[in-house]
Protein backbone atom coordinates (compact mmCIF):
# COMPACT_ATOMS: atom_id res chain seq x y z
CA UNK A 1 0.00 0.00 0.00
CA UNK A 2 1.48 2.87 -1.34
CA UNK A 3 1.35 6.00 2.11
CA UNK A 4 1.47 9.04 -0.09
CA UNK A 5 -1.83 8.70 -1.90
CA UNK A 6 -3.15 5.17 -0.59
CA UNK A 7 -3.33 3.07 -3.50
CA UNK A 8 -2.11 -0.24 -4.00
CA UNK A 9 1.69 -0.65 -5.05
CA UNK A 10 1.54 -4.49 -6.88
CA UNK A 11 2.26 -4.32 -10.34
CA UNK A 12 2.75 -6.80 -13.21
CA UNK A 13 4.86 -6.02 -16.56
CA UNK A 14 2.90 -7.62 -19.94
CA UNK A 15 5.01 -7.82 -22.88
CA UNK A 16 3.57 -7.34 -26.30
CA UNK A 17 5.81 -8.80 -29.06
CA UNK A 18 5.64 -11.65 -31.85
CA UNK A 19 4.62 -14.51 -29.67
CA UNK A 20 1.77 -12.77 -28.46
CA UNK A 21 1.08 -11.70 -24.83
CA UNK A 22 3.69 -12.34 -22.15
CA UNK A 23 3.20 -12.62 -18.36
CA UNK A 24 7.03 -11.04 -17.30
CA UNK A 25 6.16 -11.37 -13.21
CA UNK A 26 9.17 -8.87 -12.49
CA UNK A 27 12.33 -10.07 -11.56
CA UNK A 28 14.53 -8.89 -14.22
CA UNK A 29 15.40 -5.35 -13.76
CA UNK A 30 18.47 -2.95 -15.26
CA UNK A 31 21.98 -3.91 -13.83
CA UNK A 32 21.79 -0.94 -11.28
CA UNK A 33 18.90 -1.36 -10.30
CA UNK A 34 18.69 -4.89 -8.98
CA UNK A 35 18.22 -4.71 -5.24
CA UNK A 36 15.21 -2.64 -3.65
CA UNK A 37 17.16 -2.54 -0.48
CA UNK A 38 19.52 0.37 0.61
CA UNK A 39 22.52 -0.07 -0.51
CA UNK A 40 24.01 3.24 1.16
CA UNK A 41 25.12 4.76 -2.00
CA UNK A 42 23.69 8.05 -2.79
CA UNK A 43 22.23 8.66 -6.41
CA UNK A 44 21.04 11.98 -8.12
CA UNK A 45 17.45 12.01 -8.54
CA UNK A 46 17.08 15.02 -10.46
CA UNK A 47 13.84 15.93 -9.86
CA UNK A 48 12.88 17.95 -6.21
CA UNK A 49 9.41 17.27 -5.40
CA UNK A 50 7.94 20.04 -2.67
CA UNK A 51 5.33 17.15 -1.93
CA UNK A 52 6.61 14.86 0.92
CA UNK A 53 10.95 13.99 0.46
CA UNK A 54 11.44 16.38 3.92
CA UNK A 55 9.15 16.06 6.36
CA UNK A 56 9.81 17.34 10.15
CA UNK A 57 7.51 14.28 11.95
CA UNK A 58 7.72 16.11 15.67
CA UNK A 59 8.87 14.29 18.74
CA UNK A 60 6.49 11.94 20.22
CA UNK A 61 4.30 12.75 22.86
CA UNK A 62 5.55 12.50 26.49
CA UNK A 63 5.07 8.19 26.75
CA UNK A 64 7.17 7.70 23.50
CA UNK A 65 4.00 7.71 20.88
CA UNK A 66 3.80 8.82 17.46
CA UNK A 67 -0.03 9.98 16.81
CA UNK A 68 -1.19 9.11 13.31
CA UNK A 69 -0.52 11.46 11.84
CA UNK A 70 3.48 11.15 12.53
CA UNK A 71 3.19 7.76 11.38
CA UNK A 72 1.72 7.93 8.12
CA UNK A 73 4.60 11.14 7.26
CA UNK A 74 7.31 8.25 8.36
CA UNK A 75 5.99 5.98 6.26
CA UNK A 76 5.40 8.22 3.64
CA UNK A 77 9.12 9.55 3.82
CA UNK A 78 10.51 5.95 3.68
CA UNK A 79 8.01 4.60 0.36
CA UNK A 80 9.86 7.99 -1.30
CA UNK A 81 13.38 7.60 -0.64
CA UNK A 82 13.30 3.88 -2.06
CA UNK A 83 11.77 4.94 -4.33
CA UNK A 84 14.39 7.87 -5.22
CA UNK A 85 16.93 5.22 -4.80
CA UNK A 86 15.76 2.98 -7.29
CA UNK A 87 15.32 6.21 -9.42
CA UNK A 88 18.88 7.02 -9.21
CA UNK A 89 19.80 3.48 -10.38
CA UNK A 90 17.26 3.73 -13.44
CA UNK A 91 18.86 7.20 -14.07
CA UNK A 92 22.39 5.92 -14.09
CA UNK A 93 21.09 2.86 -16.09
CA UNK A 94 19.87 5.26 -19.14
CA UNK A 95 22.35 7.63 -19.04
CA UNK A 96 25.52 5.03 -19.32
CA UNK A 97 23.41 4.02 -22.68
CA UNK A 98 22.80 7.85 -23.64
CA UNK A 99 18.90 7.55 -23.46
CA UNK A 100 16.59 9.97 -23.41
CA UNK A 101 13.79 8.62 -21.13
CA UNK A 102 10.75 10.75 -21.09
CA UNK A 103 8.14 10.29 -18.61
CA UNK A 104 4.84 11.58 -20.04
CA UNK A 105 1.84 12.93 -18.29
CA UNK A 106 -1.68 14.17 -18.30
CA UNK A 107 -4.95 13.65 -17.15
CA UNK A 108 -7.08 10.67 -18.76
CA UNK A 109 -8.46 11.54 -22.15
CA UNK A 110 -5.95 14.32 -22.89
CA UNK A 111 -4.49 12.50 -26.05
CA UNK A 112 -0.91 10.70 -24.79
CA UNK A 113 -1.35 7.78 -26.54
CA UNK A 114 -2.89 9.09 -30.12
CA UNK A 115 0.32 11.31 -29.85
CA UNK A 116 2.33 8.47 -29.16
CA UNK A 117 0.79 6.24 -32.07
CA UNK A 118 2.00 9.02 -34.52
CA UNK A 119 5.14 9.67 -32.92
CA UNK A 120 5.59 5.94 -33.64
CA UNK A 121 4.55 6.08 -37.22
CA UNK A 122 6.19 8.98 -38.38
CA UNK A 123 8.97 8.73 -36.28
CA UNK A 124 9.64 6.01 -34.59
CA UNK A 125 12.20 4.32 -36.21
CA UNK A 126 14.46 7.13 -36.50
CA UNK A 127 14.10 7.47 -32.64
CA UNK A 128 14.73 4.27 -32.00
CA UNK A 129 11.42 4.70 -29.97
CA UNK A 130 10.37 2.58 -27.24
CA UNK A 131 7.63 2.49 -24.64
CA UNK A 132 6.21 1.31 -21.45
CA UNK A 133 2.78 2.00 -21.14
CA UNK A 134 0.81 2.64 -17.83
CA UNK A 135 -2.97 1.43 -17.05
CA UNK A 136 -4.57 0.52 -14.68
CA UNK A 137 -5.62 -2.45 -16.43
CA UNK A 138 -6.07 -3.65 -19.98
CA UNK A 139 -3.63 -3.76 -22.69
CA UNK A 140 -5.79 -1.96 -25.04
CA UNK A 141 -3.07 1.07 -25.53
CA UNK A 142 -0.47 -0.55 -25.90
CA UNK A 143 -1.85 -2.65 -28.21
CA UNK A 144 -2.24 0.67 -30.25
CA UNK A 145 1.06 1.48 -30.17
CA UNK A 146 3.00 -1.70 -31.18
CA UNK A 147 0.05 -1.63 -34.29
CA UNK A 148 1.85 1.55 -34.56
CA UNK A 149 5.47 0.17 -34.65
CA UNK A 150 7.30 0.81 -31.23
CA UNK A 151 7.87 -2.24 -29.12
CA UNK A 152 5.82 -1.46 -25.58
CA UNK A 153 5.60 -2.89 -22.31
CA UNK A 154 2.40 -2.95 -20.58
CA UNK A 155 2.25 -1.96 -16.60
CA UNK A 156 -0.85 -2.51 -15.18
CA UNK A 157 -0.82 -1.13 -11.76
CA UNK A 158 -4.25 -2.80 -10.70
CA UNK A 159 -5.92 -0.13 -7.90
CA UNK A 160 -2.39 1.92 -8.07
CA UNK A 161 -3.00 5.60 -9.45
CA UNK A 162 0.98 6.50 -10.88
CA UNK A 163 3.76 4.40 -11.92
CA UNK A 164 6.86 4.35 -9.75
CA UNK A 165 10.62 3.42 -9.71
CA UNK A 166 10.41 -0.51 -9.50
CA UNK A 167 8.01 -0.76 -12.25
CA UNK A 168 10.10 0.80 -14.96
CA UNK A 169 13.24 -0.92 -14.02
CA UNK A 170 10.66 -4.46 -14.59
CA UNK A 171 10.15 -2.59 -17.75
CA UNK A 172 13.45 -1.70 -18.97
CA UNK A 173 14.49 -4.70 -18.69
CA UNK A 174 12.05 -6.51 -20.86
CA UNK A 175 12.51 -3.73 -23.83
CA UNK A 176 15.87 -3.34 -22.93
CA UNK A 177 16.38 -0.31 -25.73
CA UNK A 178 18.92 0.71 -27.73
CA UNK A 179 21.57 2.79 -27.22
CA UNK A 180 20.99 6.44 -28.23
CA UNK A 181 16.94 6.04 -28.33
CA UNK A 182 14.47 7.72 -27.19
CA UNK A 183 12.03 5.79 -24.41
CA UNK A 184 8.20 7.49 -23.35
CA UNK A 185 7.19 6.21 -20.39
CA UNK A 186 3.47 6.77 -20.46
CA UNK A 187 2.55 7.48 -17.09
CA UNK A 188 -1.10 6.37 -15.47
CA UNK A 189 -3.50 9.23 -16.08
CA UNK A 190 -3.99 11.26 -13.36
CA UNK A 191 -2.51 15.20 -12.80
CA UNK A 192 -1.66 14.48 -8.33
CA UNK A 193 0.15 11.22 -8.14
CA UNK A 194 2.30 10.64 -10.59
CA UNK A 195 4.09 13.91 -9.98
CA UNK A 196 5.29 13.01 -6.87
CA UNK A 197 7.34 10.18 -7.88
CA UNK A 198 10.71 9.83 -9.79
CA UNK A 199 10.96 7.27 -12.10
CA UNK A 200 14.74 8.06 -12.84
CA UNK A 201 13.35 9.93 -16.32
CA UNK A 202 15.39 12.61 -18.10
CA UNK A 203 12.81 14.46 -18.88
CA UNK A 204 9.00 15.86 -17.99
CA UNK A 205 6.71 16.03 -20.52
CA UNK A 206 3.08 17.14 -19.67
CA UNK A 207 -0.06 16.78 -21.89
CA UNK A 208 -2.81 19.64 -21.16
CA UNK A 209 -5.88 19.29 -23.73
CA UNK A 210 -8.11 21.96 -24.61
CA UNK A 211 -10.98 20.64 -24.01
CA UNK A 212 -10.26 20.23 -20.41
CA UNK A 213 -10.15 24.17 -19.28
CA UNK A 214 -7.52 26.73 -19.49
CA UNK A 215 -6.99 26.48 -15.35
CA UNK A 216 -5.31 23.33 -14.89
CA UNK A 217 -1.66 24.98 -14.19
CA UNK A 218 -2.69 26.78 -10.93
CA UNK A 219 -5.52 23.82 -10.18
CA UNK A 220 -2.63 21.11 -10.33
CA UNK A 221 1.00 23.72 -9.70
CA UNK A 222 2.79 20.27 -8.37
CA UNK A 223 2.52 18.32 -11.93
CA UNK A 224 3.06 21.42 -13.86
CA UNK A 225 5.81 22.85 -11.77
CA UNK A 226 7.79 19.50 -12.57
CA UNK A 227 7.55 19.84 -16.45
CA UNK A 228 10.22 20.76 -18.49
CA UNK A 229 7.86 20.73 -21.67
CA UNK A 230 3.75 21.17 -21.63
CA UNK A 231 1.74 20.00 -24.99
CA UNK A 232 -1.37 21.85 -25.54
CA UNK A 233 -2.96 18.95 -27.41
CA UNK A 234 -6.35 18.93 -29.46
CA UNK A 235 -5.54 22.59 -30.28
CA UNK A 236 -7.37 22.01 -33.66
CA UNK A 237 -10.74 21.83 -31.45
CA UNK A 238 -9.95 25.77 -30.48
CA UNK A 239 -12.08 27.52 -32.39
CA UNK A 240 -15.06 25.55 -30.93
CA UNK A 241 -14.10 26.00 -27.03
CA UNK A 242 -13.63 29.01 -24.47
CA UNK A 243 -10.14 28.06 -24.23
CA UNK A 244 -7.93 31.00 -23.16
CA UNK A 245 -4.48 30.30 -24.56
CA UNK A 246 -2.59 33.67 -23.23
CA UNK A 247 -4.12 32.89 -19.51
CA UNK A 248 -3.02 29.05 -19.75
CA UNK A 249 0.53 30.65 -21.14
CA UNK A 250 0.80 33.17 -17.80
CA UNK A 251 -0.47 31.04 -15.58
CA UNK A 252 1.72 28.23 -16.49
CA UNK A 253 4.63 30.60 -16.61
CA UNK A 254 3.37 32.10 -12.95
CA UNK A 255 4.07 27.90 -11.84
CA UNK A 256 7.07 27.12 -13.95
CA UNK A 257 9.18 29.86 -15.16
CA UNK A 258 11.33 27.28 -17.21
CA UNK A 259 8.92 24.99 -18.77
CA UNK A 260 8.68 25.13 -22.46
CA UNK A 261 4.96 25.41 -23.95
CA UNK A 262 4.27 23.84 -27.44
CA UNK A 263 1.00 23.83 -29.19
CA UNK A 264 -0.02 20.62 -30.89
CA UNK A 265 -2.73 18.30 -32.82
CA UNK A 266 -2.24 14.49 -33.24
CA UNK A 267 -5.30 14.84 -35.42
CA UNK A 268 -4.10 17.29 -37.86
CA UNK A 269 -0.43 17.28 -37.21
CA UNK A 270 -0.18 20.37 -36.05
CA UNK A 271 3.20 21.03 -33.94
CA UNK A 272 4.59 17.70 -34.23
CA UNK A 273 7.05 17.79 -36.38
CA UNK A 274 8.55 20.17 -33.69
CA UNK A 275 8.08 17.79 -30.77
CA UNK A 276 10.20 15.83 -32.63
CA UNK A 277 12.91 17.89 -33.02
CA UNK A 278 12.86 18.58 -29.38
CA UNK A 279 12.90 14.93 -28.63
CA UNK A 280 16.01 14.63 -31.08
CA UNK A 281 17.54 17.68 -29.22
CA UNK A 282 17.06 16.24 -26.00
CA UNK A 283 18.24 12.82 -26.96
CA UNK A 284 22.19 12.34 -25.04
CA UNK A 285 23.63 11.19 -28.23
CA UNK A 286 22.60 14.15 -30.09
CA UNK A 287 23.59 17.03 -28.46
């Protein structure tokens, strides 16, 4: 049971290829990250999340107990620094192959995958692009993107609201991609959990449709003060919503100075020839 948002932590990693559907129960992960225990190294994490890595839990109360409260912000401290230390061993993992791992985000319905499934057509194989794909349960998206030519991995995460750490090590090491390639890990959709955990990515891509209200950067500042780029998908529905595009621009600017805004339209194409480009900028090998 996972403290910070309650949801269940058991995970299993399907693998989509020739022979059909593969049960892969989770051993196998990359090289450094093999062990869940502390091994007393310290790794970069990259990523500083304001929501829950230091916590001051107070002294117990004068016959040596911890209230509730205290207990749940232990527990909550300990589920994020394994899970930071598995992180930094995914991290390390990548970078010693120079990949660009890319862990994408949004709310459910905000167009990830239909982004992905052209990414894969139109670019895939110059990307070397791979993918491990985050539900809840089914398979049904990443069946849509290997029909779109990237190999996947499937994560279901049963009653568990975010992918985390563990999982995409599981996953690496069944796609095990190439060197100098680009990897999307498509996170569970949701705009509170998933930002609070460090899957040992590169880089934070967030998806913010049109259709689902200009206000999301100051309803959700935790996800979209994490993102290095936001995608303002489905912008070819604009002209038939009350979307204001200069107040989503300041307001996402008012959360995250730094993060890059880039208007787009799996549908039409619109803008995606540049996301492209930034994922070939962004890429270790290229630069």
């Amino acid at each position: 049971m996972c403290a910070t948002c309650g949801c269940d932590g058991d995970a299993g990693v399907r693998v989509h290829g020739p022979g059909g559907l593969a049960q892969d129960h989770g051993a196998g992960r990359p090289r450094d990250a093999r062990h869940d225990h502390d091994t007393g190294h310290q790794h970069d994490t990259g990523h500083q999340h304001d929501a829950g890595h230091q916590h001051d839990t107070g002294p117990a109360d004068d016959h040596g107990h911890d209230d509730g409260a205290s207990r749940t912000v232990v527990l909550q401290q300990k589920v994020l620094a394994k899970n930071d230390r598995l992180a930094g061993r995914n991290r390390a993992w990548l970078r010693e192959r120079g990949i660009l791992a890319v862990n994408l985000m949004s709310s459910p319905g905000a167009g990830k995958t239909t982004l992905l499934e052209r990414t894969a057509r139109e670019a895939g194989a110059g990307l070397g692009l791979t993918v491990i794909e985050g539900d809840q349960e089914t398979t049904l998206d990443a069946g849509r993107i290997e029909s779109a030519g990237a190999a996947v991995v499937q994560i279901n995460t049963g009653a568990g609201c975010h992918l985390d750490a563990a999982m995409v090590a599981r996953g690496l090491a069944a796609l095990d991609p190439r060197p100098g390639s680009v990897l999307v890990i498509e996170n569970v959709g949701n705009l509170v959990c998933p930002a609070l955990f460090d899957l040992g990515e590169q880089a934070r891509v967030v998806i913010a449709s049109v259709t689902e209200g200009a206000d999301k950067p100051l309803k959700y500042p935790q996800m979209f003060r994490a993102a290095d780029l936001v995608l303002l998908s489905k912008v070819d529905l604009l002209p038939y919503l009350d979307f204001d595009t200069a107040r989503h621009a300041a307001d996402l600017k008012s959360v995250s100075p730094r993060a890059e805004i880039l208007p787009v339209s799996a549908t039409t194409g619109e803008g995606v020839s540049a996301w492209y480009d930034w994922l070939r900028q962004h890429t270790p090998t290229t630069r």
